[in-house]
N, C-alpha and C. Protein backbone atom coordinates (compact mmCIF):
# COMPACT_ATOMS: atom_id res chain seq x y z
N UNK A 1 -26.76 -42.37 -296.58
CA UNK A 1 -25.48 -41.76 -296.89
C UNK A 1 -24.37 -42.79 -296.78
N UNK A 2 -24.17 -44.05 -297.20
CA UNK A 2 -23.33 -44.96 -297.42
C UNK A 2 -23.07 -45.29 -296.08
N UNK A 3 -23.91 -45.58 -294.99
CA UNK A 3 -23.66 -46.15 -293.77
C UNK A 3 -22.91 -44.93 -293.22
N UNK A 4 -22.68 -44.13 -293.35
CA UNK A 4 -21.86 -43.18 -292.67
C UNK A 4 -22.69 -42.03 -291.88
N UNK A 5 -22.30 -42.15 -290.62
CA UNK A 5 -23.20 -41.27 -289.57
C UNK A 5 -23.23 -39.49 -289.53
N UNK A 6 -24.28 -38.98 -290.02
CA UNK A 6 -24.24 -37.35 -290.20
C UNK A 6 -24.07 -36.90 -289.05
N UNK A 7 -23.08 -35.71 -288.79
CA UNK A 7 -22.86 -35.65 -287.49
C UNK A 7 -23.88 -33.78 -287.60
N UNK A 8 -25.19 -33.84 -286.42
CA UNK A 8 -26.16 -33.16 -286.53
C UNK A 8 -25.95 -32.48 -285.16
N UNK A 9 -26.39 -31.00 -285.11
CA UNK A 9 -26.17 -30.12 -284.16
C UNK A 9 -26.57 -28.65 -284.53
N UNK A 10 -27.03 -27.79 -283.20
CA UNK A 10 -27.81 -26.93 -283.73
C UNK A 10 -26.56 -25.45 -283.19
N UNK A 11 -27.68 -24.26 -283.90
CA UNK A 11 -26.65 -23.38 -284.10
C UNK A 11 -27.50 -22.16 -283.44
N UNK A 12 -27.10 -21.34 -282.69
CA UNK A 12 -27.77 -20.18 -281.95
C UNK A 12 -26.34 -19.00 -281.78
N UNK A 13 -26.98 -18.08 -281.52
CA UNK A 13 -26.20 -16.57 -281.37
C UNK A 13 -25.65 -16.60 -280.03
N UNK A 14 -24.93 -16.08 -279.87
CA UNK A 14 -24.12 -15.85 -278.02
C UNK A 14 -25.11 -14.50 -277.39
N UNK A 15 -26.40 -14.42 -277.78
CA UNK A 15 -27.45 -13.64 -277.11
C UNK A 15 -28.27 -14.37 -276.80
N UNK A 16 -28.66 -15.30 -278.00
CA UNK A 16 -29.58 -16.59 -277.63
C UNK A 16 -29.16 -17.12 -276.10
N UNK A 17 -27.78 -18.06 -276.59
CA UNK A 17 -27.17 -18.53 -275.53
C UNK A 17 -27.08 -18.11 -274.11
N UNK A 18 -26.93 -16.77 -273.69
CA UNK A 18 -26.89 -16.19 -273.03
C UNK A 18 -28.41 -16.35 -272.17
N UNK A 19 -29.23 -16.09 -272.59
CA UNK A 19 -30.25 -15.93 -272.01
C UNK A 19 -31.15 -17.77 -271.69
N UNK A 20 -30.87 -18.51 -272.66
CA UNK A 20 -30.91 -19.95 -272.30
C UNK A 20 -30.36 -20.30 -271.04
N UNK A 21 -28.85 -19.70 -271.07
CA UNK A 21 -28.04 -20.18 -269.55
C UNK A 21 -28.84 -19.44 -268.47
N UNK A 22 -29.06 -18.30 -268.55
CA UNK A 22 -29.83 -17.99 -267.42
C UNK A 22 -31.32 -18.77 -266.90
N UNK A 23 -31.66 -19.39 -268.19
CA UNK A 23 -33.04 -19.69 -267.94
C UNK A 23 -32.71 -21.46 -267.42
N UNK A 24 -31.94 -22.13 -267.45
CA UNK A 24 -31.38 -23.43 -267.46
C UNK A 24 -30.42 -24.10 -267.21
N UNK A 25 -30.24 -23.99 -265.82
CA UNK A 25 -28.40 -24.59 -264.99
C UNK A 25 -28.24 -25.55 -265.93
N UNK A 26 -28.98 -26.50 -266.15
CA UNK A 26 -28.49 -27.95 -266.45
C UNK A 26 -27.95 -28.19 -267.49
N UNK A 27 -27.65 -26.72 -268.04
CA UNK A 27 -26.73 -26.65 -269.80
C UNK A 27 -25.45 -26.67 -269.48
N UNK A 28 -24.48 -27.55 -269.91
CA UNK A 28 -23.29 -27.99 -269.70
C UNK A 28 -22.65 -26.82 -270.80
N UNK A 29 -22.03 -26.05 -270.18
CA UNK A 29 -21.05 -25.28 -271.34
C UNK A 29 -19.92 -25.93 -271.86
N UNK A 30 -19.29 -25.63 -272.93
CA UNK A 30 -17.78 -26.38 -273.22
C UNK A 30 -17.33 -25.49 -274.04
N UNK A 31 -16.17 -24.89 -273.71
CA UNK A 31 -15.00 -24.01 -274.26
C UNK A 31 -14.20 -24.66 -275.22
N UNK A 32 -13.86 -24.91 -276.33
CA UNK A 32 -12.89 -25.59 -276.84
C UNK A 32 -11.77 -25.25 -277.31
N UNK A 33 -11.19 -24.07 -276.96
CA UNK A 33 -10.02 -23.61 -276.93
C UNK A 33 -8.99 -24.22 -276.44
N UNK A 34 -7.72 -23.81 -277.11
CA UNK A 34 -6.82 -24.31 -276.37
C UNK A 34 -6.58 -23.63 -274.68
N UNK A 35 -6.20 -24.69 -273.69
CA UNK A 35 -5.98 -24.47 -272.22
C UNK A 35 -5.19 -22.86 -271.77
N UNK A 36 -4.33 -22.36 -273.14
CA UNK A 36 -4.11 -21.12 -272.35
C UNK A 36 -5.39 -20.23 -273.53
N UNK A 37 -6.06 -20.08 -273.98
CA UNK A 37 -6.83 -19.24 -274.71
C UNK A 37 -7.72 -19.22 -273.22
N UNK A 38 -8.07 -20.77 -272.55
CA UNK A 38 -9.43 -20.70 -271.38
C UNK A 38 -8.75 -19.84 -270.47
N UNK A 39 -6.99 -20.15 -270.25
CA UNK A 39 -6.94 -19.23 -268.89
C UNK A 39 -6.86 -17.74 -268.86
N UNK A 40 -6.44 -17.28 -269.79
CA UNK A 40 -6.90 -15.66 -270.07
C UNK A 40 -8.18 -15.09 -270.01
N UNK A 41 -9.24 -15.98 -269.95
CA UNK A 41 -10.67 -15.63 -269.72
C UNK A 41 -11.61 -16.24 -270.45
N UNK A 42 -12.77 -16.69 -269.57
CA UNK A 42 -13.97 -17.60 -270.00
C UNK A 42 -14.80 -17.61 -269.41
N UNK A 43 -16.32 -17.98 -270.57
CA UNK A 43 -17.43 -17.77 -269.19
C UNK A 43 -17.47 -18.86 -268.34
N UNK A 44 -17.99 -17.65 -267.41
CA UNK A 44 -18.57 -18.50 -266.09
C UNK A 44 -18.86 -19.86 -265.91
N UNK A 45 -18.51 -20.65 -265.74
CA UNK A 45 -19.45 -22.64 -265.41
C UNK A 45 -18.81 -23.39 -266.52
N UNK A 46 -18.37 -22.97 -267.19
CA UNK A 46 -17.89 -23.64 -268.08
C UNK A 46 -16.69 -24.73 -268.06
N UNK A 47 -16.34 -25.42 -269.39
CA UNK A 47 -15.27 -26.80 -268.58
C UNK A 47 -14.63 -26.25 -270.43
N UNK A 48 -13.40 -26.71 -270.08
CA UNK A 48 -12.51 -26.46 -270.83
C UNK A 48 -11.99 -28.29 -271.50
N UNK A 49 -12.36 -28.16 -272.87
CA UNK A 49 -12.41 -29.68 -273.26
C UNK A 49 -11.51 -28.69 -274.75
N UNK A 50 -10.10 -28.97 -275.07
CA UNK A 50 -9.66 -28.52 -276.12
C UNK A 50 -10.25 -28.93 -277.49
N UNK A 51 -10.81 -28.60 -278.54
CA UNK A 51 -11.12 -29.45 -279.70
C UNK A 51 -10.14 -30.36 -280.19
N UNK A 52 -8.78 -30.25 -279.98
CA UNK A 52 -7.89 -31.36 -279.80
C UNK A 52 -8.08 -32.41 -279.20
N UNK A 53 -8.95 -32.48 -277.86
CA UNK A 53 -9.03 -33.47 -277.18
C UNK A 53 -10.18 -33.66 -277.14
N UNK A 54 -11.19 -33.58 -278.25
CA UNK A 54 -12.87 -33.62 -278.32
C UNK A 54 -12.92 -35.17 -277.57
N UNK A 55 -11.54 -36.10 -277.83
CA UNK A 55 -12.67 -37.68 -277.69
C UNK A 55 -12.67 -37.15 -275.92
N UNK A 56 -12.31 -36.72 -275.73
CA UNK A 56 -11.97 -36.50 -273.79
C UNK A 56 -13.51 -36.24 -273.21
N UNK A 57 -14.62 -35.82 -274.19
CA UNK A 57 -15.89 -35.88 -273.92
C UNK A 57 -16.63 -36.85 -273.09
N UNK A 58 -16.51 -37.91 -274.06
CA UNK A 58 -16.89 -39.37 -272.74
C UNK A 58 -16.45 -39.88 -271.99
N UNK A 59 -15.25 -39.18 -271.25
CA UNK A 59 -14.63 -39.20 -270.01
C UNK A 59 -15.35 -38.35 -269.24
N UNK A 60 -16.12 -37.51 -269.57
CA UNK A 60 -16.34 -36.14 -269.20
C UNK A 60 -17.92 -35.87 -268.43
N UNK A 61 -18.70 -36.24 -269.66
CA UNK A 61 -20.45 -36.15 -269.96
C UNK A 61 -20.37 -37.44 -270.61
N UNK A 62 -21.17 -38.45 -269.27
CA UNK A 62 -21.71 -39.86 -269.17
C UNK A 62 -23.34 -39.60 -269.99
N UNK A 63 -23.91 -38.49 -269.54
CA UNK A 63 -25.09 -38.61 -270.29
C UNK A 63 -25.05 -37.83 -271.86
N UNK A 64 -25.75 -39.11 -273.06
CA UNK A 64 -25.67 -38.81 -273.61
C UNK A 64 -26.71 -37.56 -274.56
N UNK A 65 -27.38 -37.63 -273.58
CA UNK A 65 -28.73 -36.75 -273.93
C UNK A 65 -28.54 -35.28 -273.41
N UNK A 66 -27.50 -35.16 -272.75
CA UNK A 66 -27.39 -33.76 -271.96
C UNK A 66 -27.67 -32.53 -272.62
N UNK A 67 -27.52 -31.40 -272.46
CA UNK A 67 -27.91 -30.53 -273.05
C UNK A 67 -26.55 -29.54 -273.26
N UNK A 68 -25.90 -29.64 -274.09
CA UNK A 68 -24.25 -29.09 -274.27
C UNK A 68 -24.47 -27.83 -275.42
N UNK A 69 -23.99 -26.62 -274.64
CA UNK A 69 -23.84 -25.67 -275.62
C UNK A 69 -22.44 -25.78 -275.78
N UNK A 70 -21.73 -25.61 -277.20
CA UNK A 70 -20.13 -24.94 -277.24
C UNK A 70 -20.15 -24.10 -278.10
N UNK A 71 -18.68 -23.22 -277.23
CA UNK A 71 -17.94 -22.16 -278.00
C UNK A 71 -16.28 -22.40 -278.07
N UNK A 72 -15.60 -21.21 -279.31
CA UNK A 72 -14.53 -21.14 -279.17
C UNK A 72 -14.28 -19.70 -279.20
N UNK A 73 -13.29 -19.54 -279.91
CA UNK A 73 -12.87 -17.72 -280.37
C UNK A 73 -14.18 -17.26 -281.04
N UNK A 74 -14.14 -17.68 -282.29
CA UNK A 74 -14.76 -16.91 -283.27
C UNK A 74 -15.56 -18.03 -284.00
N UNK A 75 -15.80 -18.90 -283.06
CA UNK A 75 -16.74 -20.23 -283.96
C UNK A 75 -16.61 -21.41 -285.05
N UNK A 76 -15.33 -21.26 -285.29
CA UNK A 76 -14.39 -21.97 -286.55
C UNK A 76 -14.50 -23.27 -285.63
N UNK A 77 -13.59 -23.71 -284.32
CA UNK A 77 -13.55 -24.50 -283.51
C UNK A 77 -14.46 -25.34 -282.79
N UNK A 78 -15.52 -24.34 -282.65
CA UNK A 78 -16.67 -25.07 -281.87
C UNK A 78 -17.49 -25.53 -282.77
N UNK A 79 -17.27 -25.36 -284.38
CA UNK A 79 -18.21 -26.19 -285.42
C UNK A 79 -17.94 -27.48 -285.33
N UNK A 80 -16.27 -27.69 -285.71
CA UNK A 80 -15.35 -28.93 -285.35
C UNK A 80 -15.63 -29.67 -284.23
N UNK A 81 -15.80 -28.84 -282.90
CA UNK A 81 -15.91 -29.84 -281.86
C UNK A 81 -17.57 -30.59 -281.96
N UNK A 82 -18.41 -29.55 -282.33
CA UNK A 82 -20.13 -29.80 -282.06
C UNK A 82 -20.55 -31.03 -283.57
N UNK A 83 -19.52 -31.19 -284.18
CA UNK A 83 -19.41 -32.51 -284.86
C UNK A 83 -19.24 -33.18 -284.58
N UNK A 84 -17.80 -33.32 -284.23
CA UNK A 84 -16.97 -34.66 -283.19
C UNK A 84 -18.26 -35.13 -282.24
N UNK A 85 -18.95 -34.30 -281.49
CA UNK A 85 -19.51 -34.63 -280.24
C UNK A 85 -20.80 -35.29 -280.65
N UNK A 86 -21.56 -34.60 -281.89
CA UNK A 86 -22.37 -35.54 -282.27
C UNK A 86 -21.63 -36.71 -282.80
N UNK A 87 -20.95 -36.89 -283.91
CA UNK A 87 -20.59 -38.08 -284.13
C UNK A 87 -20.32 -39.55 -282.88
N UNK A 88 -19.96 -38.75 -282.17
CA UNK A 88 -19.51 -39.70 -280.60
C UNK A 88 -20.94 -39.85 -279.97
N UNK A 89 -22.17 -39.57 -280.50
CA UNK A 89 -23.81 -40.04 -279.86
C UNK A 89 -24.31 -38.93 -279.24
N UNK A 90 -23.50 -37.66 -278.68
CA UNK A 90 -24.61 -36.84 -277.72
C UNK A 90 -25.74 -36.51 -278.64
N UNK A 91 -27.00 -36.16 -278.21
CA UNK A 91 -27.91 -35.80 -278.67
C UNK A 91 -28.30 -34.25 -278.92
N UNK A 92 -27.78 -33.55 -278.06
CA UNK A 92 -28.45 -32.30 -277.90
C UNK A 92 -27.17 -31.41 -277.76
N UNK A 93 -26.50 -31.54 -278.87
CA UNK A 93 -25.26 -30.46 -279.14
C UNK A 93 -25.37 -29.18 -279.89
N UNK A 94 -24.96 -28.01 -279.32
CA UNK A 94 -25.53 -26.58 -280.20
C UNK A 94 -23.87 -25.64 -279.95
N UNK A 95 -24.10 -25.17 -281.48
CA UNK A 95 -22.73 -24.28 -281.31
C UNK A 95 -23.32 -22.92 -280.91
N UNK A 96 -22.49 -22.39 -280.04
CA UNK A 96 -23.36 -21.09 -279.59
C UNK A 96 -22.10 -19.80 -280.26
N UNK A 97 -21.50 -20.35 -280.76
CA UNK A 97 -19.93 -19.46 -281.76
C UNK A 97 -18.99 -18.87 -281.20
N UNK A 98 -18.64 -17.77 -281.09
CA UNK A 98 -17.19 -17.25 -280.37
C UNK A 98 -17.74 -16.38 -279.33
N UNK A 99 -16.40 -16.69 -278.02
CA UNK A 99 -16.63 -15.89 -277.47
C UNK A 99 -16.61 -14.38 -277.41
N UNK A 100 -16.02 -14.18 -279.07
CA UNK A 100 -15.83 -13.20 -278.72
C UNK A 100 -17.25 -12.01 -279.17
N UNK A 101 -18.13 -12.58 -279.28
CA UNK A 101 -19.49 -12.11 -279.44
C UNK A 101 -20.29 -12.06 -277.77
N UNK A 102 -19.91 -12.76 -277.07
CA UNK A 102 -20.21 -12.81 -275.68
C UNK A 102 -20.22 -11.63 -275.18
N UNK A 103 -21.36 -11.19 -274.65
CA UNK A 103 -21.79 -9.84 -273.84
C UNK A 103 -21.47 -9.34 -272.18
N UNK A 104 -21.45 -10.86 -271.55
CA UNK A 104 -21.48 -10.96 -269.91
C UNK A 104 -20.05 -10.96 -269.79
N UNK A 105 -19.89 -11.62 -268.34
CA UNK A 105 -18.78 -11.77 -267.84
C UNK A 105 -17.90 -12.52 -268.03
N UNK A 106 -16.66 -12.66 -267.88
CA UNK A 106 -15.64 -13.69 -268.13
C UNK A 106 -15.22 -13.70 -266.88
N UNK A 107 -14.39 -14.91 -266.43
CA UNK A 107 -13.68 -15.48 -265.35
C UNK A 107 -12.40 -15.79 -266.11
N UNK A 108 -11.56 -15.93 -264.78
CA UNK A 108 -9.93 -16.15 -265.30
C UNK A 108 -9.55 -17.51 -264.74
């Protein structure tokens, strides 16, 4: 593709997701909303990285192999970010879409 790096990442339901997190602490969540969308409510464990500030990732998650699910509202955002993040080397990036498909709990 003319030297230019495909930025690759996988795509699952917020039921999928849901039940992955239960089955697997070591999944790094990432919210990419903007900072007041996270403080009105978000799930649980999660880290609040704005898609504005996607490069803020490798400040963030040193490993690049980690296992990163993201969301935003309604999934528009977290396509954008789960690009950026591949493009920047992680390996194992999955959009899990909006929260607002999310079944469990939220935190404030």
């Amino acid at each position: 593709m003319f030297g230019r790096y495909s930025a690759r990442y996988n795509n699952i339901t917020m039921a999928q997701a849901r039940e992955a997190l239960e089955r697997d602490p070591s999944i790094i969540l990432i919210d990419v909303r903007r900072r007041d969308e996270y403080a009105t409510g978000h799930i649980m464990g999660s880290i609040n990285i704005p898609v504005d500030e996607a490069d803020a990732i490798v400040d963030i998650i040193d490993d690049k192999d980690a296992k990163i699910f993201v969301y935003s509202l309604s999934g528009a955002r977290s396509r954008r970010a789960c690009a950026e993040f591949s493009r920047k080397g992680y390996t194992d990036v999955t959009n899990i879409g909006g929260i607002r498909s999310w079944t469990g709990f939220t935190v404030r």
